[in-house]
Protein backbone atom coordinates (compact mmCIF):
# COMPACT_ATOMS: atom_id res chain seq x y z
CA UNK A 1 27.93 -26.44 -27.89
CA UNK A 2 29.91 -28.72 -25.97
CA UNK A 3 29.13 -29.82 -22.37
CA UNK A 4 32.61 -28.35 -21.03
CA UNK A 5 32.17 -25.02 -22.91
CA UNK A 6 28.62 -24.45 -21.04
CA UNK A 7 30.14 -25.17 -17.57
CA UNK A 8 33.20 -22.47 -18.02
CA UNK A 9 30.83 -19.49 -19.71
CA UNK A 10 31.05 -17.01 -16.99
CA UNK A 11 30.92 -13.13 -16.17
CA UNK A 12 32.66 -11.37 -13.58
CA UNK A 13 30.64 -8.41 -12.12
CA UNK A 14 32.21 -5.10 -11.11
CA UNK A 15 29.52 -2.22 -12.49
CA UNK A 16 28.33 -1.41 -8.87
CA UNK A 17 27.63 -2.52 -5.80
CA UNK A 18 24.86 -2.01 -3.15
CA UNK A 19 24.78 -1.56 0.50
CA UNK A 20 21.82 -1.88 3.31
CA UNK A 21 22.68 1.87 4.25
CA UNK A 22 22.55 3.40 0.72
CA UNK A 23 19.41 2.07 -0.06
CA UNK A 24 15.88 3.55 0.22
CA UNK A 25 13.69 2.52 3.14
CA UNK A 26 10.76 1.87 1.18
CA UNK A 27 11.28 -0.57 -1.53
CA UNK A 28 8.80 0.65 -4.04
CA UNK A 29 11.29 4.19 -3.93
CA UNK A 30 14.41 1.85 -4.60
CA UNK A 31 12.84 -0.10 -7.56
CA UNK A 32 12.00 3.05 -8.96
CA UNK A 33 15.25 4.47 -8.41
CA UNK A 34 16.76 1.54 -10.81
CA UNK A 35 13.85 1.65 -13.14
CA UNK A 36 14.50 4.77 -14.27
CA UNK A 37 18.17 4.06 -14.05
CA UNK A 38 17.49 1.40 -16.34
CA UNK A 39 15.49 3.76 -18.27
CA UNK A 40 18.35 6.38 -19.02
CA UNK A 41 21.03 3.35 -19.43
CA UNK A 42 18.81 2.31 -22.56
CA UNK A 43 18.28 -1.25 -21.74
CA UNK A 44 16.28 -3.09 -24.03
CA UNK A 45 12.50 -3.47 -22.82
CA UNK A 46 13.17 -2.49 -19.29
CA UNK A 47 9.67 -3.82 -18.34
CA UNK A 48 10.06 -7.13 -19.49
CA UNK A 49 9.91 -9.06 -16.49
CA UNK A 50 9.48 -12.48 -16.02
CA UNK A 51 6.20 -13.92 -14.24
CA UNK A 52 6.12 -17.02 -12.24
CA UNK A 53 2.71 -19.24 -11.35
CA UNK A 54 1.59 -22.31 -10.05
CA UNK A 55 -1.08 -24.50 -10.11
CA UNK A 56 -3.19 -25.35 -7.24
CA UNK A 57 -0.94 -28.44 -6.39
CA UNK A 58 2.42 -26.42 -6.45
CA UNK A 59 3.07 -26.96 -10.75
CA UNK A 60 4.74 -24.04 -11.31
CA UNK A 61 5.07 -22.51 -15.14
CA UNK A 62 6.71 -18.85 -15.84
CA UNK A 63 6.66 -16.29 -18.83
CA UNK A 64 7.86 -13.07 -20.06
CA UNK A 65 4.91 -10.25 -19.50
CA UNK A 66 5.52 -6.54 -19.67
CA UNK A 67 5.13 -4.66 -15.92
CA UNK A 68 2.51 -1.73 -17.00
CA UNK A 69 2.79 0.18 -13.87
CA UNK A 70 3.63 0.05 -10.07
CA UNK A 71 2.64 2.20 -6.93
CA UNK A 72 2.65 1.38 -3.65
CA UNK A 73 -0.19 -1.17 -4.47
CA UNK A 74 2.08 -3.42 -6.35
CA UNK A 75 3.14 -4.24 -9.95
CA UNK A 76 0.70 -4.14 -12.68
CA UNK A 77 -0.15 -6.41 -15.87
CA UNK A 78 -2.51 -7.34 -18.49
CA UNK A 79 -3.42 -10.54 -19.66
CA UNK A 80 -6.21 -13.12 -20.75
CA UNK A 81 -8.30 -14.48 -17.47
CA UNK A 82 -8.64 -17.36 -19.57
CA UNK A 83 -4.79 -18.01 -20.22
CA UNK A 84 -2.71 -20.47 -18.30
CA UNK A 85 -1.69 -18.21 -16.20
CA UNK A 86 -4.88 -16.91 -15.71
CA UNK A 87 -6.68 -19.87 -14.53
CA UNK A 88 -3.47 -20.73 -12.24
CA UNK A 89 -3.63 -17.48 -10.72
CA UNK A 90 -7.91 -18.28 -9.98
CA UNK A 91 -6.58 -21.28 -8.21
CA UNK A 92 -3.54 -20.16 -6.59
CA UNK A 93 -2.88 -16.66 -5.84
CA UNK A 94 0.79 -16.61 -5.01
CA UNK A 95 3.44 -15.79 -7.65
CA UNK A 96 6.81 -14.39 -8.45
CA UNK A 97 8.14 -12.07 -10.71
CA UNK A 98 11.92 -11.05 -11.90
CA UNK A 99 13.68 -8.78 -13.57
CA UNK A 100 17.06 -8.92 -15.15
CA UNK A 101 19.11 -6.60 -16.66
CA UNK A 102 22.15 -7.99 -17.71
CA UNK A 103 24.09 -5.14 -18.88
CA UNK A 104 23.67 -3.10 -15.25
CA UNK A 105 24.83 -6.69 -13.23
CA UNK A 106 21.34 -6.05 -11.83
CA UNK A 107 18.43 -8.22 -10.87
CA UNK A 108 15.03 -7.63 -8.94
CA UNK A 109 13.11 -10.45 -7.45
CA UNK A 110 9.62 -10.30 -6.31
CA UNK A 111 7.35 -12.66 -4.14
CA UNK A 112 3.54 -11.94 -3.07
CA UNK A 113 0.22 -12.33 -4.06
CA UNK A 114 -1.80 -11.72 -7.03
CA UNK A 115 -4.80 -9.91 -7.30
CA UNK A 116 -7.41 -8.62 -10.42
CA UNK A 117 -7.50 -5.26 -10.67
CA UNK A 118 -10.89 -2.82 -10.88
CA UNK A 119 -12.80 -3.14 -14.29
CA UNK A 120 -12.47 -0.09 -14.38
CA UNK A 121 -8.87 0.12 -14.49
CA UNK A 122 -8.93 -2.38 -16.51
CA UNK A 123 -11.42 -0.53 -19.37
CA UNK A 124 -9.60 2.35 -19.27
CA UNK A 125 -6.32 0.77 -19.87
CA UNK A 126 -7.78 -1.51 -22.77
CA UNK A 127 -8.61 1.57 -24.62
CA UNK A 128 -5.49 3.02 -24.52
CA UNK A 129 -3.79 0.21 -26.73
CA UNK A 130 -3.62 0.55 -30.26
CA UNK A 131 -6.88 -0.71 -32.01
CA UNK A 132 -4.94 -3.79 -33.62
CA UNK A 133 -3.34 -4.68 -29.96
CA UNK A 134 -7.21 -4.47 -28.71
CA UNK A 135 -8.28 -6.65 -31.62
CA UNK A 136 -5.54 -8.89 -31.08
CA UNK A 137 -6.67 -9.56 -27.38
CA UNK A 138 -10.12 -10.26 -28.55
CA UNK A 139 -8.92 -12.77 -31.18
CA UNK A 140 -6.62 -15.01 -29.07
CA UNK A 141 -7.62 -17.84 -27.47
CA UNK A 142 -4.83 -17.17 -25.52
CA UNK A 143 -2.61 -20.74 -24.39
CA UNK A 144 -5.27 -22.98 -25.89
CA UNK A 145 -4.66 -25.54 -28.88
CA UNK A 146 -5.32 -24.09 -32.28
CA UNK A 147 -5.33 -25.66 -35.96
CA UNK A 148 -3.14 -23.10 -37.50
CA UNK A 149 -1.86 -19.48 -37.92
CA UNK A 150 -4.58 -19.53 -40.41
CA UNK A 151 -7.30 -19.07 -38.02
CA UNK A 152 -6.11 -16.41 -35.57
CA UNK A 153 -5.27 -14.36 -39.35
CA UNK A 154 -8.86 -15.31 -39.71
CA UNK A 155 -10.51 -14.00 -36.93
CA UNK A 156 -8.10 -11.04 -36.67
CA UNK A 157 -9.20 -10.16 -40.08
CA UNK A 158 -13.18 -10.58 -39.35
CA UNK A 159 -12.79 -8.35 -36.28
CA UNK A 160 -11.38 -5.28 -37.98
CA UNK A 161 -13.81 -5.43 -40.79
CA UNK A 162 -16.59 -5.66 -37.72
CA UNK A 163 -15.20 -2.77 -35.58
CA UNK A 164 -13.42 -0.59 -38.45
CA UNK A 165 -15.68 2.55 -37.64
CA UNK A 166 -16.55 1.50 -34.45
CA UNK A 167 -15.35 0.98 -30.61
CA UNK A 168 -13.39 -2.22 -29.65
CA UNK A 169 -15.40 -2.98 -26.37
CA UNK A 170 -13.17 -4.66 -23.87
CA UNK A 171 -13.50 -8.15 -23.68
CA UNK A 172 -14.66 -9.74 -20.19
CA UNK A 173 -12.26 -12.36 -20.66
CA UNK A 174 -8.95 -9.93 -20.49
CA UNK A 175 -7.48 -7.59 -18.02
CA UNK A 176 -5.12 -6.38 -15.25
CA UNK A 177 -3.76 -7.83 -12.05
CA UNK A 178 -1.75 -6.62 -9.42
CA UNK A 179 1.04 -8.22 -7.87
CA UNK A 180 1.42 -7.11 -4.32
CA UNK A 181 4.64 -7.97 -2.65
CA UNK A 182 5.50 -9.07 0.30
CA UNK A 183 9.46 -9.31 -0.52
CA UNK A 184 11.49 -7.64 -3.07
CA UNK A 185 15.19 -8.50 -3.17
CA UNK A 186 17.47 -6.39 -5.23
CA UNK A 187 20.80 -8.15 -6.38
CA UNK A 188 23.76 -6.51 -7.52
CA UNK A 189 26.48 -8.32 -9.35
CA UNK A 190 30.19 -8.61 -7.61
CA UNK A 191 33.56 -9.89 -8.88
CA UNK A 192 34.40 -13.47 -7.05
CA UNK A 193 30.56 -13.93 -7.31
CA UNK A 194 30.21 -12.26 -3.75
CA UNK A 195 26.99 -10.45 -4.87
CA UNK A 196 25.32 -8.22 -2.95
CA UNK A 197 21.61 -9.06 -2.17
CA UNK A 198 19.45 -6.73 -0.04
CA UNK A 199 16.39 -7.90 0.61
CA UNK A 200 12.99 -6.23 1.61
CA UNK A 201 10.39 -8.48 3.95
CA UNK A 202 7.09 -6.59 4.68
CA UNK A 203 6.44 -7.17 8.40
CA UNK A 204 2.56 -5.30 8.42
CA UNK A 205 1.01 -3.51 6.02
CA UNK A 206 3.33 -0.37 5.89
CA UNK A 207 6.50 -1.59 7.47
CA UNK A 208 9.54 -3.33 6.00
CA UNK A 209 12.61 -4.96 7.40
CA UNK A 210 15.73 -4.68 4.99
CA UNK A 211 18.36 -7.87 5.37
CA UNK A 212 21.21 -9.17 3.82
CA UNK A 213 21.45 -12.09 1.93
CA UNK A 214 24.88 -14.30 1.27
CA UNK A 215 25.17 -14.49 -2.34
C-alpha cells in the first residue's frame, strides 16, 4: 500500500458517546456494564485483550492473552511463568492491558500491577480446560527457541499416550495472575476525533476519582 493511502485511512465515530455523570462510580461495575454489552453486540473474542510488560530496565514487549475473569481484585489470566512475559513480570511487576472493540468505537485501557494468583486458583482452573489445552500447556516451552513444529507434535503426541486414562497434573511452571488496577480509562469514539475519555484513578484502596481526559 502506498505511503499516502496509509496516512488518509480514517474512521469517523458517532455510535455513542460517554459522559462523567452517566457512568458508574466504581469502575469494575462500568467495565462490566460494556463487557456484557460487548457480549450481546457479538463482537468477536470479547476477551481478547492486549497485555503490555517490561523488563526490569523499562523494555517493554505486548501480546494478545484472553482476560479469564475480573472482580474487584482485578483482571485475571493464564500463562507460562516461564514465558517472556512471565519472567518480565518476576522482574517488573507493572503492566498494562487494552481492549478494543472496533465495531462499538470503544476502547478500555488499564494500568497497575501484576500479581500470581493462589495455586489453588490456579489448579482448579487448569482442570477445567480441555485435556488437549492442558497437554498443550505442558508441552510448550512457551517463547523459547525450538528446532521445528516437529518437536512440539512430538511431545504433544508422547503426553497423550502418557496421560490418556489418567489426570493431567498441573504443571508448576503455568498459571494465573492478576492484574490489579490502579487506572482504568474508558474511551468512546466521537466524530471530529473529539473522543470522550473518562478516566478512573484509585486514590486508596476503595476510593476512585473519575476525570476527563482531552482526546
Amino acid at each position: 500500500m502506498d505511503q499516502k493511502d496509509i496516512e488518509n485511512l480514517r474512521q469517523d465515530y458517532s455510535a455513542a458517546s460517554l459522559s462523567e455523570t452517566d457512568v458508574d462510580p466504581n469502575p469494575m461495575r462500568q467495565f462490566d456494564k460494556w463487557f456484557n454489552e460487548a457480549i450481546n453486540y457479538k463482537v468477536h473474542e470479547p476477551n481478547a485483550m492486549t497485555l503490555a510488560t517490561a523488563t526490569h530496565d523499562g523494555r517493554p514487549s505486548a501480546r494478545i492473552v484472553l482476560l479469564k475473569g475480573f472482580s474487584e481484585d482485578g483482571f485475571k489470566f493464564y500463562t507460562n511463568y516461564l514465558s517472556r512475559k512471565g519472567k518480565e513480570i518476576s522482574k517488573n511487576p507493572l503492566g498494562a492491558l487494552i481492549f478494543f472493540w472496533g465495531d462499538m468505537e470503544r476502547q478500555i485501557r488499564i494500568e497497575g500491577t501484576i500479581e500470581k494468583l493462589d495455586r489453588d486458583y490456579s489448579e482448579k482452573y487448569f482442570h477445567t480446560r480441555p485435556k488437549s489445552s492442558q497437554i498443550g500447556a505442558m508441552a510448550s516451552p512457551q517463547s523459547q527457541e525450538i528446532p521445528g513444529r516437529e518437536q512440539l507434535e512430538q511431545k504433544m503426541a508422547q503426553l497423550e499416550l502418557e496421560y490418556a486414562d489418567t489426570e493431567v497434573p498441573k504443571p508448576s511452571f503455568w498459571g494465573g495472575y492478576v492484574l490489579k488496577p490502579r487506572l482504568i480509562e474508558f474511551w468512546q469514539g466521537r466524530k471530529n476525533r473529539l473522543h470522550d475519555r473518562i478516566v478512573y484513578k484509585k486514590t486508596d484502596n476503595k476510593n476512585w476519582k473519575i476525570v476527563r481526559l482531552a482526546p
